[in-house]
Protein backbone atom coordinates (compact mmCIF):
# COMPACT_ATOMS: atom_id res chain seq x y z
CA UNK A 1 0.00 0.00 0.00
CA UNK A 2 1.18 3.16 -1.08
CA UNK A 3 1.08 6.56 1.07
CA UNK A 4 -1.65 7.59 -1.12
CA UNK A 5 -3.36 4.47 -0.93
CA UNK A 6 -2.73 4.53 2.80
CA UNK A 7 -4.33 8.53 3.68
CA UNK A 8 -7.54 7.38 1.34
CA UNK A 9 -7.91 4.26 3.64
CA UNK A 10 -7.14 6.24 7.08
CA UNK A 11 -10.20 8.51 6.62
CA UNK A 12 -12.09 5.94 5.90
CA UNK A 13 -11.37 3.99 9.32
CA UNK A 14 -11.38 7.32 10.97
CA UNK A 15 -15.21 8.18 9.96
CA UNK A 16 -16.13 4.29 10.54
CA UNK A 17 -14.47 4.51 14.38
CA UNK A 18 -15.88 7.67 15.26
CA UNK A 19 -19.60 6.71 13.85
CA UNK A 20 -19.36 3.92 15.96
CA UNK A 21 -17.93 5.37 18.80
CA UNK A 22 -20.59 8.07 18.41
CA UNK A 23 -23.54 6.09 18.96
CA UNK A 24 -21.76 3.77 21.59
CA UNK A 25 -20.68 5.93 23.95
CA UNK A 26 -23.14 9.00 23.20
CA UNK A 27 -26.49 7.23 22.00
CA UNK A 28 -26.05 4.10 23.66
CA UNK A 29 -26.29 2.36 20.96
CA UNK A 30 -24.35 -0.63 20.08
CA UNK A 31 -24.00 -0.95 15.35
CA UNK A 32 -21.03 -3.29 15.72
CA UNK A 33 -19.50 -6.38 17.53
CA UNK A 34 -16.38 -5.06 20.28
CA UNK A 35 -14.18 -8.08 18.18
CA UNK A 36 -14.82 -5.82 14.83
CA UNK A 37 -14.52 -2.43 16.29
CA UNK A 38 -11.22 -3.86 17.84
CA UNK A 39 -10.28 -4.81 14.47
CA UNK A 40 -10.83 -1.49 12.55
CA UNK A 41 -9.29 0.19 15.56
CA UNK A 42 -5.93 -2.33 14.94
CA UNK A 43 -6.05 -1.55 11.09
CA UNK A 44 -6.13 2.01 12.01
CA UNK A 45 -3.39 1.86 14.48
CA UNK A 46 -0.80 -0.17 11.96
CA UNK A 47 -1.08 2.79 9.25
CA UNK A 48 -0.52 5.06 11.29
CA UNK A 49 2.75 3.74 12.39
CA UNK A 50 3.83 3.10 9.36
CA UNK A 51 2.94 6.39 7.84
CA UNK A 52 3.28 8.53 11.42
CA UNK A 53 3.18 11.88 9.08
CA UNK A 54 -0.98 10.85 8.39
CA UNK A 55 -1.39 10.61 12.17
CA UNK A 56 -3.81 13.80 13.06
CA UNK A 57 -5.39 15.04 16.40
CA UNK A 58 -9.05 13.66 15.38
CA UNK A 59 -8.13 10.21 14.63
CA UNK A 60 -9.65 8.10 17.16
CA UNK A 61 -6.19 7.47 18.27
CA UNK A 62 -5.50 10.23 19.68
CA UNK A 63 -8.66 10.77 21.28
CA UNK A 64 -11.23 9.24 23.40
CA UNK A 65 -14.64 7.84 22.61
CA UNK A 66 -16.86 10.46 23.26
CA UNK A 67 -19.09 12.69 25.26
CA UNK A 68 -21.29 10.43 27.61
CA UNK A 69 -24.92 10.59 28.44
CA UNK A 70 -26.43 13.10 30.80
CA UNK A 71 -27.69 10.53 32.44
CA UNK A 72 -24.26 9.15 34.41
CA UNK A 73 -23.59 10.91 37.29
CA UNK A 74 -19.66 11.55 38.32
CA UNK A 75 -18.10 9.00 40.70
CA UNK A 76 -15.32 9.43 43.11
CA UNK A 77 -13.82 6.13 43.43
CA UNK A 78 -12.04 5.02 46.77
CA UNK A 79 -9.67 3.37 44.52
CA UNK A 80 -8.06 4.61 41.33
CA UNK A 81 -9.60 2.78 38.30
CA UNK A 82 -7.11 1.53 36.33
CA UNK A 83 -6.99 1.95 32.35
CA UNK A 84 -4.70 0.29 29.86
CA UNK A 85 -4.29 0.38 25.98
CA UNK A 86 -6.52 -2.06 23.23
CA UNK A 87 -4.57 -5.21 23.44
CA UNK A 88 -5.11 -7.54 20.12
CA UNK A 89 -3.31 -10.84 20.76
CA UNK A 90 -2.96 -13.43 23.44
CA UNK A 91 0.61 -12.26 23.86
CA UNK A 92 -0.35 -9.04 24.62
CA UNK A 93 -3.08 -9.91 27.00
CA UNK A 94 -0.83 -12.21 29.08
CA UNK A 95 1.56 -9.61 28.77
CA UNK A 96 -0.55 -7.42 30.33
CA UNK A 97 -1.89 -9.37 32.75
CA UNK A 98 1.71 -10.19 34.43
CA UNK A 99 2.61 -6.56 34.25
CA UNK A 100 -0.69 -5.56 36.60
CA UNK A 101 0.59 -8.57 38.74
CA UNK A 102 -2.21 -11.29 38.59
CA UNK A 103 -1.92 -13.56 40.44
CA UNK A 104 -4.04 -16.39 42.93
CA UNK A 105 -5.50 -13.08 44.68
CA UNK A 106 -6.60 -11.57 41.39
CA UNK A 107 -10.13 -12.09 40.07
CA UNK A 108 -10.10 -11.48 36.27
CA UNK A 109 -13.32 -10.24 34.23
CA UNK A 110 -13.08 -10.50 30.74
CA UNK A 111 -15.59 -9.49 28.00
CA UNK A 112 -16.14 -10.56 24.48
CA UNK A 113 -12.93 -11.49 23.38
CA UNK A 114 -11.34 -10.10 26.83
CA UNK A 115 -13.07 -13.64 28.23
CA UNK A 116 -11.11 -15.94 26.00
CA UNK A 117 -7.97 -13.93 27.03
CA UNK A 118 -8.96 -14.70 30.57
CA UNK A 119 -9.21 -18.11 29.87
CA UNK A 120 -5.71 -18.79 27.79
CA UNK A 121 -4.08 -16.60 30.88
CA UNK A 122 -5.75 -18.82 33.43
CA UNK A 123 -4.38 -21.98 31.53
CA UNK A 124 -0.37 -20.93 32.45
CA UNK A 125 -1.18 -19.29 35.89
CA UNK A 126 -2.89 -18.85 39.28
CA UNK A 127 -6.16 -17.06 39.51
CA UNK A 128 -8.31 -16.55 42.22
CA UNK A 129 -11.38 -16.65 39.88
CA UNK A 130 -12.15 -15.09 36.98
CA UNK A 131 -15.85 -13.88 35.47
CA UNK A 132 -16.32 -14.98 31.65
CA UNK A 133 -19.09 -12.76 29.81
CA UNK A 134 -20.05 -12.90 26.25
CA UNK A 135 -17.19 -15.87 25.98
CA UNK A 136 -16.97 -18.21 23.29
CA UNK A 137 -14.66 -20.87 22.04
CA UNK A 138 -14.26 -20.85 18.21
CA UNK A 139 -12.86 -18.05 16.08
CA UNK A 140 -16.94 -17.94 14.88
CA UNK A 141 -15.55 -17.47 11.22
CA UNK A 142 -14.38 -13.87 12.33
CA UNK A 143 -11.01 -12.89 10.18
CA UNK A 144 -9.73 -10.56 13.55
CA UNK A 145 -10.83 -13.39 15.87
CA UNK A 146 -8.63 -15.71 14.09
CA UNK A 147 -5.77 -13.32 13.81
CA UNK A 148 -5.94 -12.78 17.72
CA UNK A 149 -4.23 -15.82 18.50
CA UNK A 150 -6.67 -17.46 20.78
CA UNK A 151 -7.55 -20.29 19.16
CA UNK A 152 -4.45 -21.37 17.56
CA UNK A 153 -4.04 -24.17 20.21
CA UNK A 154 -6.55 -26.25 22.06
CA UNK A 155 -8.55 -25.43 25.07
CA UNK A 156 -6.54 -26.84 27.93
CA UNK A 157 -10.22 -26.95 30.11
CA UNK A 158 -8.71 -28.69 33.30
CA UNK A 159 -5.55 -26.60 33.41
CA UNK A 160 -8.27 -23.42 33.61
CA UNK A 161 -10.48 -25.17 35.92
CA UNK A 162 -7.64 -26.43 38.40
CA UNK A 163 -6.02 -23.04 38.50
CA UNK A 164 -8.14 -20.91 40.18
CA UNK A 165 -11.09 -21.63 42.79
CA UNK A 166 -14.33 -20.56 40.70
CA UNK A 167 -15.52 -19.34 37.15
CA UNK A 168 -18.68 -17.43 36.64
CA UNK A 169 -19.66 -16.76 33.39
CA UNK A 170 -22.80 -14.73 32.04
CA UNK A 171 -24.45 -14.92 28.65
CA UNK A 172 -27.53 -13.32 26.83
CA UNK A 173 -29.40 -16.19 24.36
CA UNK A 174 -30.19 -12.90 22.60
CA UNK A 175 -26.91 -12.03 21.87
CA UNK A 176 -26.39 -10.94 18.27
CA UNK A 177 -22.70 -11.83 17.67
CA UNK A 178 -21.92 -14.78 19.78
CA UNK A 179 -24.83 -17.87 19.57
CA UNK A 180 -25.44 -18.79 23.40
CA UNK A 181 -24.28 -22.58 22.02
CA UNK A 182 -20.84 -21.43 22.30
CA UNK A 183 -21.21 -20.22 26.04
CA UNK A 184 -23.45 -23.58 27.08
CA UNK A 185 -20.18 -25.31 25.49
CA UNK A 186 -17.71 -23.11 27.49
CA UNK A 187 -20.13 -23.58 30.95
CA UNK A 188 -20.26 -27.58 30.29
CA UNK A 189 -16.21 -28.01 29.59
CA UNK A 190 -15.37 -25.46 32.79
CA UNK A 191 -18.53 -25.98 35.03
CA UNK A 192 -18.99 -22.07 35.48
CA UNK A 193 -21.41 -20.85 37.91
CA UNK A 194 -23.54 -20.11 34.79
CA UNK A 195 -25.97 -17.38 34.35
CA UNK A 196 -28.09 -17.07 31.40
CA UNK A 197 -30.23 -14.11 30.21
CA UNK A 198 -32.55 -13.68 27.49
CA UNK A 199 -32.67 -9.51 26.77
CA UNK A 200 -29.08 -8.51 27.54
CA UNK A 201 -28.08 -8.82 24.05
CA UNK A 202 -24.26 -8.42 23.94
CA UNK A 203 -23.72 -6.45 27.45
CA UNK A 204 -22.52 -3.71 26.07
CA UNK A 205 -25.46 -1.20 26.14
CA UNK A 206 -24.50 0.70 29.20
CA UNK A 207 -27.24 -0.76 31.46
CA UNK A 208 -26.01 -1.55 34.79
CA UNK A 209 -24.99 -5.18 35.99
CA UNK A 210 -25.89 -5.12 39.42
CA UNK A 211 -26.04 -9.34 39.52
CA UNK A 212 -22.10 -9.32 38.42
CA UNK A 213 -21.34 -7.13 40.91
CA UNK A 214 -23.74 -9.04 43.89
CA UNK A 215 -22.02 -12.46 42.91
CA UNK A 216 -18.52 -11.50 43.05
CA UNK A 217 -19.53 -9.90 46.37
CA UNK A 218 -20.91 -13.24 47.64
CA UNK A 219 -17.25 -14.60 46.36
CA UNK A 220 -15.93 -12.67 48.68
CA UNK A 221 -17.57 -12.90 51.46
């Protein structure tokens, strides 16, 4: 691809992220799968560093997603919440996941294609649970999904299972990008403390979760 070629494809990405973005994080409203978005976001991120001199203050990038809705109020947290970079690959995820210092008093939450991350991490080292939502086990067909790394190898189940003391996992049968047979599938090989819904969709609408946070609660207590 030529530099031409390259600024004609960068504009492109940049209008696609920031529509999306747009009605995510401003009208609540979910037009894409977080596996494709991540994917368009990765595309966009590899021109840029290899034509830096395209790079501009609007490209999603640079910037965040967007304005949120009136309707969340402002939090002071007791603790300071954490934020890290889009990671793409298993590598990086495990990376990651060392570098924050997980370990067997770490519970680990991973969504979408954050679960399956969770689950190759918890293969190769101690949890003390982790919480598996939207999760699937197959690529689904999906050429980013494939590229990601996390199904190059096969599920080691019992090596997941032994590692840490519980899994929870939550799943919508509505879902629109991952069919709830790939969850059952995940909840059968791991025995997760399984919870099913039928008008959550994807769990990525912005609606609170107030039965994720009351069961990892009851973990606790």
């Amino acid at each position: 691809m030529n530099k031409a070629q390259a600024k004609e494809r960068i504009e492109k990405l940049k209008k696609e992220i920031t529509r999306y973005r747009h009605a995510y994080h401003v009208l609540d409203k979910s037009l894409i799968s977080d596996e494709a978005l991540d994917s368009l976001k990765k595309e966009l991120f590899d021109l840029e560093q290899q034509f830096p001199d395209l790079v501009t203050p609007d490209s999603p990038t640079q910037r965040v997603g967007g304005q949120p809705l009136k309707e969340f109020a402002k939090t002071r947290h007791e603790q300071p919440m954490l934020s890290f970079n889009d990671t793409f690959s298993e590598e990086d995820m495990e990376k990651l996941l060392k570098e924050l210092g997980a370990d067997e008093n770490t519970i680990v939450i991973g969504y979408s294609s954050g679960a399956e991350a969770a689950m190759r991490y918890a293969e190769n080292n101690k949890l003390f649970g982790t919480v598996l939502i939207g999760a699937c086990y197959t690529d689904l067909g999906l050429k980013n999904e494939k590229e990601a790394g996390y199904y190059d190898e096969p599920w080691q189940w019992d090596k997941i299972k032994n590692n840490q003391k519980w899994i929870m996992q939550f799943h919508s049968t509505d879902d629109p990008f991952i069919p709830v047979e790939e969850a059952r599938f995940v909840h059968e090989q791991l025995n997760t403390e399984y919870y099913e819904y039928g008008n959550r969709k994807h769990f990525g609408d912005g609606t609170e979760f107030p039965e994720l946070v009351k069961a990892i609660k009851k973990k606790l207590d």
